[in-house]
Protein backbone atom coordinates (compact mmCIF):
# COMPACT_ATOMS: atom_id res chain seq x y z
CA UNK A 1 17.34 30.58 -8.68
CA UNK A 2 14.89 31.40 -5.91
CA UNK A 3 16.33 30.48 -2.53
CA UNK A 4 14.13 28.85 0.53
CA UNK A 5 11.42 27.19 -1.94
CA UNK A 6 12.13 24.26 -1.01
CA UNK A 7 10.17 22.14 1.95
CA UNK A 8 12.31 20.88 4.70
CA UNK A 9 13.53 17.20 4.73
CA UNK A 10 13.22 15.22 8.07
CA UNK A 11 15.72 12.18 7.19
CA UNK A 12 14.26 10.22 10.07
CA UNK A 13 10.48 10.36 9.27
CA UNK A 14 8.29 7.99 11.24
CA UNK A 15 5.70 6.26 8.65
CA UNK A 16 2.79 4.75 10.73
CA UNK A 17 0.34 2.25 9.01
CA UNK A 18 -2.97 0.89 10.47
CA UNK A 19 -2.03 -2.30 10.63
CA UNK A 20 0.37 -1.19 13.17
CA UNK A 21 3.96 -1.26 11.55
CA UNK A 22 6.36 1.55 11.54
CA UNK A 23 9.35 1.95 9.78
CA UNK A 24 11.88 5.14 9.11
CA UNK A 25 12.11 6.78 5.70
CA UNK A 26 13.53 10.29 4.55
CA UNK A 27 10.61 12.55 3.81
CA UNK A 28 8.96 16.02 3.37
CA UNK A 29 7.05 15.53 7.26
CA UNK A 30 7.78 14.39 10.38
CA UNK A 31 5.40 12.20 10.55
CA UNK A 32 3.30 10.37 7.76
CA UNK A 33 0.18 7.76 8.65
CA UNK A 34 -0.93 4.93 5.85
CA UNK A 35 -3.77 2.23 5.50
CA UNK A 36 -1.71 -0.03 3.69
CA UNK A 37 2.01 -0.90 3.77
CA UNK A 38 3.99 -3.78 2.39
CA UNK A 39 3.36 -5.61 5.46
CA UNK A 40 -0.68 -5.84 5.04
CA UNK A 41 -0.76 -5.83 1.25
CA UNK A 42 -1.94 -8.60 -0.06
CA UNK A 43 0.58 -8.43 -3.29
CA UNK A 44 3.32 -8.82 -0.76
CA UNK A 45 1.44 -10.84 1.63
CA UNK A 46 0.45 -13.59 -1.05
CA UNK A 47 -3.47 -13.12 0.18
CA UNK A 48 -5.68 -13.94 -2.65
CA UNK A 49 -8.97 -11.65 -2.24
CA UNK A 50 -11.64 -12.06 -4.92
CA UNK A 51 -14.69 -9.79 -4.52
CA UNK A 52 -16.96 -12.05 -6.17
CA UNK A 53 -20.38 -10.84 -7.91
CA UNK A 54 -22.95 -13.38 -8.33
CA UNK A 55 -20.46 -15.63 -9.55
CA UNK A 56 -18.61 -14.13 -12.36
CA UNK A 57 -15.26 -15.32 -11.51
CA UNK A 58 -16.57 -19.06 -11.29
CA UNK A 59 -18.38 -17.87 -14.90
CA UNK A 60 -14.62 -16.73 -16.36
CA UNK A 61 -12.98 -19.99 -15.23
CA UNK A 62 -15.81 -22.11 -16.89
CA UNK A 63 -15.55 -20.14 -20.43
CA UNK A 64 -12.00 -19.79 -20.44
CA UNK A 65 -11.53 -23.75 -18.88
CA UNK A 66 -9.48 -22.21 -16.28
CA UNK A 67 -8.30 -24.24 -13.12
């Protein structure tokens, strides 16, 4: 086994997201920055955001008789 291959942990890693929440974790840097956590996701949030293109999701509903 090859000794010193591996990185060094920092148990106390700071993680940073844009939306402006921090929160600890156990990682491979001191320091780690992220667009998106679970705060500002909308799968966690319950946001609904439909990028609609000239109406294909109304189109889908229609065809499929969906509510």
């Amino acid at each position: 086994m090859k000794t010193d291959i591996h990185p060094t942990y920092y148990p106390e890693a700071v993680v940073t997201c844009s939306c402006g929440n921090t929160f600890t974790t156990g990682a491979a840097k001191p320091q780690i920055k992220v667009e998106i956590c679970s705060s500002c996701h909308p799968f966690f949030t319950g946001e609904q955001r439909i990028v609609d293109t000239e109406g294909r999701v109304e189109r889908l509903k229609r065809r499929f008789n969906l509510q």
